[in-house]
Protein backbone atom coordinates (compact mmCIF):
# COMPACT_ATOMS: atom_id res chain seq x y z
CA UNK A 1 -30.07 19.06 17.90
CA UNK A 2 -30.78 15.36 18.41
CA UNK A 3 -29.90 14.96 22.04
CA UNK A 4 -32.56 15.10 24.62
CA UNK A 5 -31.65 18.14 26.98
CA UNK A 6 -32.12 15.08 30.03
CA UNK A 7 -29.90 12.67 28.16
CA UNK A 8 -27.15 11.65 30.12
CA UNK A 9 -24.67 13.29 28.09
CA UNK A 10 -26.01 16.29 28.49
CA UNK A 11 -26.55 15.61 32.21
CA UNK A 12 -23.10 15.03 32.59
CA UNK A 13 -21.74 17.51 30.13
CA UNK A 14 -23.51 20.14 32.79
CA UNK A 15 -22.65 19.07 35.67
CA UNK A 16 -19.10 18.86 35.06
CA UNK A 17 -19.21 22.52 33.95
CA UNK A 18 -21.22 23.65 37.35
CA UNK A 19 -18.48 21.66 39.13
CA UNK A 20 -15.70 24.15 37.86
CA UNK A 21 -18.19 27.42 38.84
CA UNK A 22 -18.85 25.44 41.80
CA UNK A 23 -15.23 25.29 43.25
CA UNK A 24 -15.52 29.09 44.17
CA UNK A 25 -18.17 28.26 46.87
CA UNK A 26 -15.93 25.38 47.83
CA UNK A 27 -12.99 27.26 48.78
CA UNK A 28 -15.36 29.54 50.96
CA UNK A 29 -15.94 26.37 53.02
CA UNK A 30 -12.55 24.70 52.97
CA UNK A 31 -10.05 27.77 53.05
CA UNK A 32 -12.36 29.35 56.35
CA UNK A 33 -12.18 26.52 59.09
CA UNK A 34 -8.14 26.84 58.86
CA UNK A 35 -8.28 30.65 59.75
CA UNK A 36 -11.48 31.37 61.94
CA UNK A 37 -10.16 30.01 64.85
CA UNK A 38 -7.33 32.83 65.00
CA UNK A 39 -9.69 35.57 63.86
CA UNK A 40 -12.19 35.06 66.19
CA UNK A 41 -9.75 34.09 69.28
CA UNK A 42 -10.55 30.24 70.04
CA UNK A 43 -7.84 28.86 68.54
CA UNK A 44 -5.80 29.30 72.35
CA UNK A 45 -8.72 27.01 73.68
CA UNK A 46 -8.47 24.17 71.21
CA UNK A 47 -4.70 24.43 71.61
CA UNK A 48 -5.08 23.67 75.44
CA UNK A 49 -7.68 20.50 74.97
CA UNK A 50 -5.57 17.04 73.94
CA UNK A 51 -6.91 16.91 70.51
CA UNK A 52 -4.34 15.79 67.81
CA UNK A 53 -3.68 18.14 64.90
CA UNK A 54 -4.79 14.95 62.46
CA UNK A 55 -8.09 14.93 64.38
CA UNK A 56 -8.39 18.17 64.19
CA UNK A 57 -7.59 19.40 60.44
CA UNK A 58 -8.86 16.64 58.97
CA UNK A 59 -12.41 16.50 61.02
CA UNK A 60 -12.88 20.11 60.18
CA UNK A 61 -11.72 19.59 56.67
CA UNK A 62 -14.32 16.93 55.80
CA UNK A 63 -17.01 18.89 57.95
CA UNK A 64 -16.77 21.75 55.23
CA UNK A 65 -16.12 19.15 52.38
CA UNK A 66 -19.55 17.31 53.04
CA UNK A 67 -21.24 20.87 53.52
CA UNK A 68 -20.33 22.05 49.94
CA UNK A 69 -21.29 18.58 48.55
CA UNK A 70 -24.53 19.39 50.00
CA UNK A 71 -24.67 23.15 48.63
CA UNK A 72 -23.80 21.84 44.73
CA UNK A 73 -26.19 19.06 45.44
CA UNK A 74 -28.80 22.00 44.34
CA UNK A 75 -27.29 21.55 40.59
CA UNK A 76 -28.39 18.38 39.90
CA UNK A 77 -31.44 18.71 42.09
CA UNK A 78 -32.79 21.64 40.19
CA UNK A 79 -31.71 19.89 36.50
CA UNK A 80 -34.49 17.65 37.84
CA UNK A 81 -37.15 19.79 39.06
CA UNK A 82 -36.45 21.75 35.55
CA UNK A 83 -37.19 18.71 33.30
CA UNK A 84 -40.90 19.04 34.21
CA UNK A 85 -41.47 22.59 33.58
CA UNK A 86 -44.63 23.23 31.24
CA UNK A 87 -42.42 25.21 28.88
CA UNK A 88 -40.49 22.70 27.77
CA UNK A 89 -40.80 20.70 24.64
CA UNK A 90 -41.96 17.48 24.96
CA UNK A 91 -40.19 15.91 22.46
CA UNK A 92 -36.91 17.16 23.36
CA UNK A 93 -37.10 15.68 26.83
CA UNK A 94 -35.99 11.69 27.56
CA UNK A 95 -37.42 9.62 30.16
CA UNK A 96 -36.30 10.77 33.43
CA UNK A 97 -33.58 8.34 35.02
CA UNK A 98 -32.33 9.10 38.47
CA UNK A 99 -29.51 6.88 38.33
CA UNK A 100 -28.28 9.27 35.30
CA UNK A 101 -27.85 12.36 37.64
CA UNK A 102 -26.12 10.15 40.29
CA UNK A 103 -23.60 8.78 38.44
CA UNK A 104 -22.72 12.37 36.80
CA UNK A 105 -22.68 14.18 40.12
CA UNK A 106 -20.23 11.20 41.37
CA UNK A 107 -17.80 10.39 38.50
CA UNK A 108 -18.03 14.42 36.94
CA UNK A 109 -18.66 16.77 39.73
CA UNK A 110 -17.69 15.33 43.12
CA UNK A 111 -13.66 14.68 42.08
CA UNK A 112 -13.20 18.06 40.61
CA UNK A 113 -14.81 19.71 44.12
CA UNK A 114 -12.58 17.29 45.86
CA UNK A 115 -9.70 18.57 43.99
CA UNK A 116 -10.54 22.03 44.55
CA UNK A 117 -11.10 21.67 48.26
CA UNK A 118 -7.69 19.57 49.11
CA UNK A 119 -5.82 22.17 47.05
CA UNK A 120 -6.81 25.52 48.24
CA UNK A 121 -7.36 23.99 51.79
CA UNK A 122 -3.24 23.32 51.29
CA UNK A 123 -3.15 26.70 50.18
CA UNK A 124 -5.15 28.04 53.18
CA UNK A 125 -3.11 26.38 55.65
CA UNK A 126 0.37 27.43 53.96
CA UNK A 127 -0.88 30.93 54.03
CA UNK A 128 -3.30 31.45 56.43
CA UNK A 129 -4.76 33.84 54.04
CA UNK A 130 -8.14 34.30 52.86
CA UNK A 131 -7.07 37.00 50.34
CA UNK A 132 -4.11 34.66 49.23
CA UNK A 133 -6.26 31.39 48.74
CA UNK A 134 -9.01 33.30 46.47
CA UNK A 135 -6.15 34.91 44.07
CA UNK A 136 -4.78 31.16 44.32
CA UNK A 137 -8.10 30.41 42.93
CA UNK A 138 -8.76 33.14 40.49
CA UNK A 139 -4.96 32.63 38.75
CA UNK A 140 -5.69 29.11 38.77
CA UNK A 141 -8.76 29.09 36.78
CA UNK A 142 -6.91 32.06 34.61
CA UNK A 143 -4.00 29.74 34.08
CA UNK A 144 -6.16 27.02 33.21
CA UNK A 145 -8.21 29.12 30.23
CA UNK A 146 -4.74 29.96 29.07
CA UNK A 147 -3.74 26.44 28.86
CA UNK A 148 -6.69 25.16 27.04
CA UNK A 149 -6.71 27.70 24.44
CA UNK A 150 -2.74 26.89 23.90
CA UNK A 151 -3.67 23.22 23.23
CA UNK A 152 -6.84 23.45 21.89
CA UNK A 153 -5.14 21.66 18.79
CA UNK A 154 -6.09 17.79 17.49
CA UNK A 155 -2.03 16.88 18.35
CA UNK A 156 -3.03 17.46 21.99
CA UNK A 157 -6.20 16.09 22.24
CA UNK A 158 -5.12 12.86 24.08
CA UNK A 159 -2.80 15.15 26.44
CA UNK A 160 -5.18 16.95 27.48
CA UNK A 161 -7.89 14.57 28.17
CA UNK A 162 -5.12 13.03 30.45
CA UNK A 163 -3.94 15.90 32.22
CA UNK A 164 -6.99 18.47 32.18
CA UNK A 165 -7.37 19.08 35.75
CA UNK A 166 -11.64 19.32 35.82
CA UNK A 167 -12.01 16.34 33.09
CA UNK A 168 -13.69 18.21 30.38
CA UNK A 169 -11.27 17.01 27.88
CA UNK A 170 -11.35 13.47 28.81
CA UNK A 171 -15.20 13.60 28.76
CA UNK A 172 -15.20 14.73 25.09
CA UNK A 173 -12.81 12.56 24.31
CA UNK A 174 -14.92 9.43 25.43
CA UNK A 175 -17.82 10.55 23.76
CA UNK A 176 -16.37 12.28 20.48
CA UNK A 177 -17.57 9.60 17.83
CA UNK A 178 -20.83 9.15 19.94
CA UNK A 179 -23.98 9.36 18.05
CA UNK A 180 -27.30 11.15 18.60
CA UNK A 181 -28.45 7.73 20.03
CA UNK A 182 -25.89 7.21 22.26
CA UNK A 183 -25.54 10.27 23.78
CA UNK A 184 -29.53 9.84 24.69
CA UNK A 185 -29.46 6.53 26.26
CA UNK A 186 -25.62 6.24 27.28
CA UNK A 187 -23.38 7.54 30.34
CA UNK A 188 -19.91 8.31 29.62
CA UNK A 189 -17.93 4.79 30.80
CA UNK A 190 -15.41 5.55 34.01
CA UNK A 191 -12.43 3.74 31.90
CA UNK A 192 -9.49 4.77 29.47
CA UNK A 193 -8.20 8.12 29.71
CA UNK A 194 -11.04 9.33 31.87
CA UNK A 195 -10.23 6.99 34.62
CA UNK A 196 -6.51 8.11 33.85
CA UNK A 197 -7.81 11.69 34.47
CA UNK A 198 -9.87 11.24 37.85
CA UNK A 199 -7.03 9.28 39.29
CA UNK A 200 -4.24 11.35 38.75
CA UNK A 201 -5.90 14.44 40.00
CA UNK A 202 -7.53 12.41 42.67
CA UNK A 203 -3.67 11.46 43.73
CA UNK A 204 -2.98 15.60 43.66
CA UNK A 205 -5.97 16.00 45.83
CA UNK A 206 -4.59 13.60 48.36
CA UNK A 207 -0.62 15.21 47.95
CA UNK A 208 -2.08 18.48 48.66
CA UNK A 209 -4.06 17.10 51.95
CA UNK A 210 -1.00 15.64 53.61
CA UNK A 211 1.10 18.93 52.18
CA UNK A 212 -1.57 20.40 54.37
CA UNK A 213 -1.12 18.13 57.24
CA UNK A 214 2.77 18.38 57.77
CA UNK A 215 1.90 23.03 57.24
CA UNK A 216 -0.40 23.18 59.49
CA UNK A 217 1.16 23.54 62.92
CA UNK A 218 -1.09 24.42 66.43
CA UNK A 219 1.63 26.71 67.37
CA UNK A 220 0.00 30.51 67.89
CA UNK A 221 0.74 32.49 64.53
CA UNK A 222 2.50 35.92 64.67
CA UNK A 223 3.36 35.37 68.67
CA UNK A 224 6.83 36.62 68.49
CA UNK A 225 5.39 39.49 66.93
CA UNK A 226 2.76 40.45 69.91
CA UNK A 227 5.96 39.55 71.65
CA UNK A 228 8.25 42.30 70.51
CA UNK A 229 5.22 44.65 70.73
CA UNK A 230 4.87 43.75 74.13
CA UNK A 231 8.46 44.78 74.60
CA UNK A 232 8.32 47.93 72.77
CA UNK A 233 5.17 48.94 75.11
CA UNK A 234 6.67 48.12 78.02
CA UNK A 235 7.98 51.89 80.15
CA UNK A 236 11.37 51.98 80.53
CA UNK A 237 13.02 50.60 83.38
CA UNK A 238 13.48 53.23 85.52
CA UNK A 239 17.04 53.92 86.54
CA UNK A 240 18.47 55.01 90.06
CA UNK A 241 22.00 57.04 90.03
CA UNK A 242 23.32 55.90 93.28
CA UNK A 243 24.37 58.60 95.98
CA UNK A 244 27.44 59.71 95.77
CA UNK A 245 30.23 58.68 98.64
């Protein structure tokens, strides 16, 4: 009741929530570029130019990666523009520090989009699938609610702020004891088990982008198929009985 609604705990408490809501408009980015092509019939041209798959995957990969950052760059854009509404109280509102939504968009938000991205983008490519990725993304966030009410217990509270995959358990961890005071006027430190946290899911991010690079292959998917169509639509060769002697 304490806590500013523009403190940076609060700031970073939210974004790290929009983050995980955020990672379904991700995978609409990140999970398409891998498919169009073959949908829409181009992917024959890029296969005859000298581009390199690396080149390739990866340039389109970060293409859709920097447009999503710039889609969930609304979140901490409108947190801002909604601190100065004329409804709000007064004295539940801090001073307003830029540097405070910065540093929560960066340490909170962007590596849980990252992870999203690299993973379902692996996911993409293995399947070529838009169907399969979105299920992959819908049992993964089921899978995840399971998990955390399972060890929603105090004997797991340090193994889950390790190996929570969006961080939200290693952010409450950091600032459990905090007081009132703190959690107005300090930003949760990138260190201990948060640190932990980012980097080990920030090494699953990067697995899953070279899994990505070694399943993705230039080669035309489902050709032998149009081939054996091909032969089934074909007339049958016509056959001449030769005279007889």
């Amino acid at each position: 009741g304490n806590v500013n609604i523009n403190s940076p705990f609060a700031i970073i408490n939210t974004m790290a929530v929009m983050a995980i809501f955020g990672q379904f408009a991700v995978v609409a980015f990140v999970a398409n570029i891998v498919i169009r092509d073959d949908e829409t019939g181009f992917a024959p041209m890029i296969r005859a130019t000298q581009i390199k798959k690396f080149d390739y995957l990866f340039g389109r990969f970060v293409g859709a990666f920097l447009a999503s950052i710039i889609i969930m760059l609304a979140i901490p854009l409108a947190m801002i523009i909604g601190s100065f509404m004329p409804w709000l109280d007064p004295e539940r509102l801090g001073p307003l520090v830029l540097w405070h939504y910065g540093y929560a968009f960066a340490v909170a938000a962007l590596p849980t989009l990252f992870l999203c991205a690299a993973m379902f983008f692996a996911l993409a490519t293995a399947t070529r699938s838009m169907m399969a990725t979105y299920l992959g993304v819908i049992a993964f966030f089921i899978l995840y609610l399971v998990l955390s009410s399972l060890f929603a217990r105090p004997e797991f509270e340090k193994a889950v702020a390790l190996f929570e995959p969006y961080g939200m358990g290693a952010l409450f961890d950091a600032t459990r004891y905090w007081t009132a005071s703190d959690r107005n006027t300090m930003a949760p430190p990138l260190g201990g088990l948060y640190f932990a946290n980012r980097a080990i899911w920030g090494g699953v991010a990067i697995a899953s982008l070279v899994a990505a690079y070694f399943l993705f292959s230039f080669s035309a998917r489902g050709s032998k198929k149009k081939l054996k169509e091909e032969k089934q639509s074909e007339p049958p060769a016509r056959v001449l009985n030769a005279a007889p002697a």
